[in-house]
Protein backbone atom coordinates (compact mmCIF):
# COMPACT_ATOMS: atom_id res chain seq x y z
CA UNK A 1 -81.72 -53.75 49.73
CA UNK A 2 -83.89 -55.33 46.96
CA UNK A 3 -83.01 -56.13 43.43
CA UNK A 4 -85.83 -53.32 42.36
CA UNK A 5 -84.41 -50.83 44.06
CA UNK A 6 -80.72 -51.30 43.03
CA UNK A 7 -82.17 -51.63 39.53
CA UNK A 8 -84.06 -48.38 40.09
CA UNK A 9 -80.87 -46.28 41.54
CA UNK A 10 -79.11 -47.38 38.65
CA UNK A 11 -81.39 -46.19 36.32
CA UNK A 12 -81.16 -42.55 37.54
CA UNK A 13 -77.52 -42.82 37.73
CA UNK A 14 -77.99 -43.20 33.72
CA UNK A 15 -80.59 -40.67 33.53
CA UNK A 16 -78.48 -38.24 35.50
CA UNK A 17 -75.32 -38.62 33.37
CA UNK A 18 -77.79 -38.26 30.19
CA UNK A 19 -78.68 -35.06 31.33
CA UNK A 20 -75.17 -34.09 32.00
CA UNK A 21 -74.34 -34.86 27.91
CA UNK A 22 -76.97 -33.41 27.00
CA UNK A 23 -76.39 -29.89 29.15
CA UNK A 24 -72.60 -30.31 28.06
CA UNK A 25 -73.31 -31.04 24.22
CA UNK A 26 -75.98 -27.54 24.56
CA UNK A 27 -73.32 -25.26 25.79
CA UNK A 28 -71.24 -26.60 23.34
CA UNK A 29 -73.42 -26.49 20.42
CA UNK A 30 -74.41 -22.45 21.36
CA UNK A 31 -78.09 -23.29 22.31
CA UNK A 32 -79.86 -20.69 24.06
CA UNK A 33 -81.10 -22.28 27.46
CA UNK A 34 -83.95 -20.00 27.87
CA UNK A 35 -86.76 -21.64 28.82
CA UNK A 36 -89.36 -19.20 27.82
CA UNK A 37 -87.99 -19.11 24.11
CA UNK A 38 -90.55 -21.24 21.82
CA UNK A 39 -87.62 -21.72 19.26
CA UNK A 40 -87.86 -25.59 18.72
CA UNK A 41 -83.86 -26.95 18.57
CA UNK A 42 -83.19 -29.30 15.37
CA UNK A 43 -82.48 -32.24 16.68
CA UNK A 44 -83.07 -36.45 15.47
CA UNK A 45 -86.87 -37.00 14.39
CA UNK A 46 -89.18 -37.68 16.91
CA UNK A 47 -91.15 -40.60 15.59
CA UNK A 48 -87.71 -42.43 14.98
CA UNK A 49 -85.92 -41.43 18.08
CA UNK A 50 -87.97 -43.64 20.12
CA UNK A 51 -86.68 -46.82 18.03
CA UNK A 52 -83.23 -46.49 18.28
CA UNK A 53 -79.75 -47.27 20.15
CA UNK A 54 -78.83 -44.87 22.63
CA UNK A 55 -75.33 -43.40 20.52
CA UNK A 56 -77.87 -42.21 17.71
CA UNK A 57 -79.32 -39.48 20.34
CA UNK A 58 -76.09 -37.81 20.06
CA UNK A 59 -76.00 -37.37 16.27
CA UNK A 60 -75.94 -33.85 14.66
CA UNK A 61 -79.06 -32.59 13.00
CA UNK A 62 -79.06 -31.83 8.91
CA UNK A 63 -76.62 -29.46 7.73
CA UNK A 64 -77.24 -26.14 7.50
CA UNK A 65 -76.80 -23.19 4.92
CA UNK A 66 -73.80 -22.19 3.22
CA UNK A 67 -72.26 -18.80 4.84
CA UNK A 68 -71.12 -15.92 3.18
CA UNK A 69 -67.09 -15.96 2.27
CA UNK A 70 -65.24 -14.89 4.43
CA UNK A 71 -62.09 -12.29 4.37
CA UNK A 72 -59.20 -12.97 2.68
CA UNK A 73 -56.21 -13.87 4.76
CA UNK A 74 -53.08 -13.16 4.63
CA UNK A 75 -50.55 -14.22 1.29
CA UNK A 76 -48.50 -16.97 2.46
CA UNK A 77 -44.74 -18.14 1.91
CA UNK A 78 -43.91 -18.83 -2.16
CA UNK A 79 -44.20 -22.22 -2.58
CA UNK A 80 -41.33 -24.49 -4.45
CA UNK A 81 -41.16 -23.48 -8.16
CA UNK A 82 -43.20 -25.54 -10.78
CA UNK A 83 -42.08 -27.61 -13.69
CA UNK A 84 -41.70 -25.04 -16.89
CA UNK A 85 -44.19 -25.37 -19.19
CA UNK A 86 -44.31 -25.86 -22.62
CA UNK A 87 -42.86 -22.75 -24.99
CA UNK A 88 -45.04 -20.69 -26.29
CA UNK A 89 -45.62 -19.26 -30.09
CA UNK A 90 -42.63 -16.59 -31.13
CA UNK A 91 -43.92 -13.17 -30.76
CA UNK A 92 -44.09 -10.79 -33.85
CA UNK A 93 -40.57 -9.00 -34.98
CA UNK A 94 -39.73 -5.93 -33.14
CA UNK A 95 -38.37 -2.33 -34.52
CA UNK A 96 -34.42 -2.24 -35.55
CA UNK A 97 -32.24 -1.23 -32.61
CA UNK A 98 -29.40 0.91 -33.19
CA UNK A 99 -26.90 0.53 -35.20
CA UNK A 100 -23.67 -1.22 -33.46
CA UNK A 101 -20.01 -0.06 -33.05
CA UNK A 102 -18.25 -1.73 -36.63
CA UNK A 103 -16.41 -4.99 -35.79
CA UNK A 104 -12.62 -5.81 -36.60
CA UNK A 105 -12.13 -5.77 -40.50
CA UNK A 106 -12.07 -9.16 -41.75
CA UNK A 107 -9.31 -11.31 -43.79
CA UNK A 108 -9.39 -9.55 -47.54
CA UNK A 109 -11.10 -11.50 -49.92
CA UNK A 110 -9.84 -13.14 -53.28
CA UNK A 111 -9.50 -10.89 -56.64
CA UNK A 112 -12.16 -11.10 -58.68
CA UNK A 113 -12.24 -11.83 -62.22
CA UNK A 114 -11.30 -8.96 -64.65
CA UNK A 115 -13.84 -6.59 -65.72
CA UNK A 116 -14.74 -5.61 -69.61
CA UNK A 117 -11.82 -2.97 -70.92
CA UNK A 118 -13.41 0.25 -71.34
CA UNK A 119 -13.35 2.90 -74.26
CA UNK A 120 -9.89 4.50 -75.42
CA UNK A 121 -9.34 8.02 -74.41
CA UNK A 122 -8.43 11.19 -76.22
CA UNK A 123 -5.32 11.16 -77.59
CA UNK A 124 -3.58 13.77 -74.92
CA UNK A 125 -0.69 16.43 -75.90
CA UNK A 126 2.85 15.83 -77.11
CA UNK A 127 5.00 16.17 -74.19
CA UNK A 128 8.29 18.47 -74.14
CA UNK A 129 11.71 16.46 -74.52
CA UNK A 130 13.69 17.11 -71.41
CA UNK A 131 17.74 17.82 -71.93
CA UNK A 132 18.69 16.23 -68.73
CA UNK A 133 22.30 15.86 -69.35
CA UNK A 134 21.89 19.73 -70.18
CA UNK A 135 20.50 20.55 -66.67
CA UNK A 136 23.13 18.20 -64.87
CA UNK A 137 25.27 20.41 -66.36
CA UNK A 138 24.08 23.33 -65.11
CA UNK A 139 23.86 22.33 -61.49
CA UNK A 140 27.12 20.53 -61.71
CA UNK A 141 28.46 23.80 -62.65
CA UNK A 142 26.23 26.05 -60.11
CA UNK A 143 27.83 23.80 -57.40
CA UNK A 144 31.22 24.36 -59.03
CA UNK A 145 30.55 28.50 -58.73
CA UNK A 146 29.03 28.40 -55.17
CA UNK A 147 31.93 26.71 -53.62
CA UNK A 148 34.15 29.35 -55.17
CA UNK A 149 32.13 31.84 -54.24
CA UNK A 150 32.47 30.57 -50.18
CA UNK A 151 36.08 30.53 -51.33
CA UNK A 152 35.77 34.48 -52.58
CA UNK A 153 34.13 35.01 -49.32
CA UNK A 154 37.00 33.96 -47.06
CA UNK A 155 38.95 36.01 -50.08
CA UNK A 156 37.22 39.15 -49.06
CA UNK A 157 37.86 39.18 -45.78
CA UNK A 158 41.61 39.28 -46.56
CA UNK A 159 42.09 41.14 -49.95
CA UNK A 160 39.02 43.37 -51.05
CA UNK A 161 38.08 46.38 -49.03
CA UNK A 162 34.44 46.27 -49.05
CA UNK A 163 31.52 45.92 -51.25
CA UNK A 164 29.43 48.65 -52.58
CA UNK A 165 25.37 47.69 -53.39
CA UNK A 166 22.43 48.87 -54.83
CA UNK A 167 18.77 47.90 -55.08
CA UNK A 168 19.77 45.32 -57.88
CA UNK A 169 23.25 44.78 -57.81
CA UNK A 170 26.30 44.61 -55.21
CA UNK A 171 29.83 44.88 -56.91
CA UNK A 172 33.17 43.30 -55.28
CA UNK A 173 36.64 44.90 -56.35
CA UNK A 174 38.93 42.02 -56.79
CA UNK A 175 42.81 42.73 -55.96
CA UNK A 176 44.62 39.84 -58.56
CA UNK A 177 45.82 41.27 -61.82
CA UNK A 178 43.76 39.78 -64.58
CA UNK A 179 43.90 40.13 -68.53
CA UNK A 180 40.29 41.10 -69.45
CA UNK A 181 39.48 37.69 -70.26
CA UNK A 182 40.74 36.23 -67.49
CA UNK A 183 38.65 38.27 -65.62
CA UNK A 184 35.43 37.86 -67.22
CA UNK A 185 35.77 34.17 -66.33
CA UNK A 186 36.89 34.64 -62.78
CA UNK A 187 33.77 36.86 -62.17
CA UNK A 188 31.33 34.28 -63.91
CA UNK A 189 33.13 31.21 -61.84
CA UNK A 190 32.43 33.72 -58.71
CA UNK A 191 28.71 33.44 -60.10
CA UNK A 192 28.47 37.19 -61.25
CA UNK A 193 30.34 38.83 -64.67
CA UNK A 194 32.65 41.67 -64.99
CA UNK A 195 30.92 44.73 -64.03
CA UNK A 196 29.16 47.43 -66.29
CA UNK A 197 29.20 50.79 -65.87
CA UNK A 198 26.30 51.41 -68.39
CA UNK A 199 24.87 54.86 -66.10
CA UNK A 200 26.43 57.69 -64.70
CA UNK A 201 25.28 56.72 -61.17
CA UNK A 202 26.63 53.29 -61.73
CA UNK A 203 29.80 54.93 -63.13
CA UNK A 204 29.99 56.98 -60.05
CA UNK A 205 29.44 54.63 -57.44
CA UNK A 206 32.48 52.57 -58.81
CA UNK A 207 34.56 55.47 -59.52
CA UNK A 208 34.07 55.95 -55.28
CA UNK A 209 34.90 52.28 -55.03
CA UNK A 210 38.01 52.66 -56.59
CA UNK A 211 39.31 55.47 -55.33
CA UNK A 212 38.88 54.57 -52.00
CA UNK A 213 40.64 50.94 -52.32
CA UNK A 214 43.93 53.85 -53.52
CA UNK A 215 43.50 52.76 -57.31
CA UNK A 216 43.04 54.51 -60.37
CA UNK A 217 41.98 52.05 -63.07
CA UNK A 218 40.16 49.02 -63.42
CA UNK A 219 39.20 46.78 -65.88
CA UNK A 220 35.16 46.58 -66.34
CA UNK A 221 32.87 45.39 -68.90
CA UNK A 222 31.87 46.16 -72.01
CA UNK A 223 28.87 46.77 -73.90
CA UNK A 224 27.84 43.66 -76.47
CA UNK A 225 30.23 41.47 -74.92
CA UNK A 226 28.62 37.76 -75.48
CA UNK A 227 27.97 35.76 -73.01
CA UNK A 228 31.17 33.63 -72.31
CA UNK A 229 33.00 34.44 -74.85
CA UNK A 230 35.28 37.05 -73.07
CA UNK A 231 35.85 40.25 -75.49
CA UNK A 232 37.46 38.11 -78.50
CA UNK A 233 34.59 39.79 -80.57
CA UNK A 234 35.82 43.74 -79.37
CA UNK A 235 36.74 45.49 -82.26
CA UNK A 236 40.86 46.25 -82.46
CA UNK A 237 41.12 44.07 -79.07
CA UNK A 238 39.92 46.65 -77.06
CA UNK A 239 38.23 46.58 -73.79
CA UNK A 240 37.42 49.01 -71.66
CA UNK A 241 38.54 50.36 -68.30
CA UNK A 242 37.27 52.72 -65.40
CA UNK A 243 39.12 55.25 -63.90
CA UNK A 244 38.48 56.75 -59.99
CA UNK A 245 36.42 59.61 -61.10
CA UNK A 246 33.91 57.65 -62.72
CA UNK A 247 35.39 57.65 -66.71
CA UNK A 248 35.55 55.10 -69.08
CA UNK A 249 38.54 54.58 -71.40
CA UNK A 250 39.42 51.64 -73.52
CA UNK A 251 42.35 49.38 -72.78
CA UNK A 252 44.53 46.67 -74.11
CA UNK A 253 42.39 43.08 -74.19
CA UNK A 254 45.31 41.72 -72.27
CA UNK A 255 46.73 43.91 -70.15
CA UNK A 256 47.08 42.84 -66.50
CA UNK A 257 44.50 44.95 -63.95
CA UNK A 258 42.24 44.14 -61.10
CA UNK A 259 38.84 44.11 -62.18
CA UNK A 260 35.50 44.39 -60.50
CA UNK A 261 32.52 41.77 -60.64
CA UNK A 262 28.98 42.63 -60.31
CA UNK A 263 26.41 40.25 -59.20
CA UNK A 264 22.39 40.07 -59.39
CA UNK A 265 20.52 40.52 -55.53
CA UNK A 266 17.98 38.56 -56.87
């Protein structure tokens, strides 16, 4: 075989595998292969084409429009966190909130100096002088009377017979033979005072006492007798005496007679 003809099969060889590219690059690059369409393809300039190395036939044409934007897709993974940024300006002061349960008291703080003295006041009223020593007395003496008077209670239990009452009074017959005097005093140490028959009901209602204890005189009190001064102030040193049926008769000052105390309910 001659040197023109291997030359010749070689240069189909190339032109075939040209037109393979070329077919390849076509489907790849979407053209239509329609051979009645009169759409001419970009492609390198023809006037230039002719003039240059054989890897420039493969270059792409000039670029073409931008497309529209396309959909968004979908939000990817959070990224790492940035660096923080600078502070920004304080924002303006908002409304008070509500007030807060009180804290714990707190240490008490040092006196403070002395204010001005003010104005005098009215000069206010004389006050009463108390007798204390007076009052000690009397509840020295009240004590004294009450513990005789639990003793007169054990005493009734024993001697007297019973007590008679009224609204305002309740009277105790006493069985221990007394002079008047001595009587008075027993009666006021018992808390009470010799009785007095100074009514006809009163005088009555002891006459009943009497009888029924089986006596049939008693020494009572009398009328203007002082206040602890027994009857030294009854005219002739006589003092009187009740009999069962409800009369009064005077007596001698010192004869000897049970007597009967009265004493206030209230």
């Amino acid at each position: 075989m001659h040197c023109t003809d291997m030359a010749g099969l070689q240069i189909l060889r190339n032109m075939l595998l040209l037109l393979f590219f070329l077919v390849l690059y076509a489907v790849s690059s979407g053209f239509s292969m329609d051979v009645c369409s009169n759409t001419i393809l970009p492609g390198s300039k023809a006037s230039s084409s002719r003039h240059k190395p054989f890897s420039l036939l493969f270059s792409t044409g000039d670029p073409g429009e931008v497309g529209d934007a396309g959909d968004e897709g979908r939000l990817g993974k959070t990224g790492p966190p940035g660096h923080v940024g600078i502070p920004g300006e304080n924002g303006e002061k908002g409304e008070a909130g509500r007030t807060g349960k009180p804290g714990p008291a707190g240490e008490q703080g040092q006196p403070g100096e002395r204010g001005i003295a003010g104005d005098s006041g009215l000069k206010g009223k004389a006050g009463s002088t108390c007798d204390c020593g007076r009052y000690r007395k009397v509840v020295g003496q009240m004590d004294i009377n009450i513990n005789k008077l639990k003793n007169a209670v054990k005493f009734l239990k024993i001697v007297i017979l019973g007590v008679k009452e009224t609204e305002q009074k309740f009277y105790l017959l006493v069985k221990e033979e007394r002079k008047h005097s001595d009587a008075q005093l027993n009666c006021r140490l018992r808390g009470g005072t010799l009785a007095l028959a100074n009514s006809d009901n009163i005088s009555m209602l002891l006459g009943s006492y009497i009888s029924e204890a089986g006596l049939t005189h008693v020494l009572v009190g009398t009328e203007g007798e002082p206040e602890h001064r027994g009857n030294s102030t009854v005219s002739g040193g006589r003092c009187t005496q009740l009999a069962s049926n409800g009369a009064l008769s005077p007596t001698v000052c010192d004869a000897q007679k049970f007597y009967i105390c009265e004493f206030s309910r209230i």
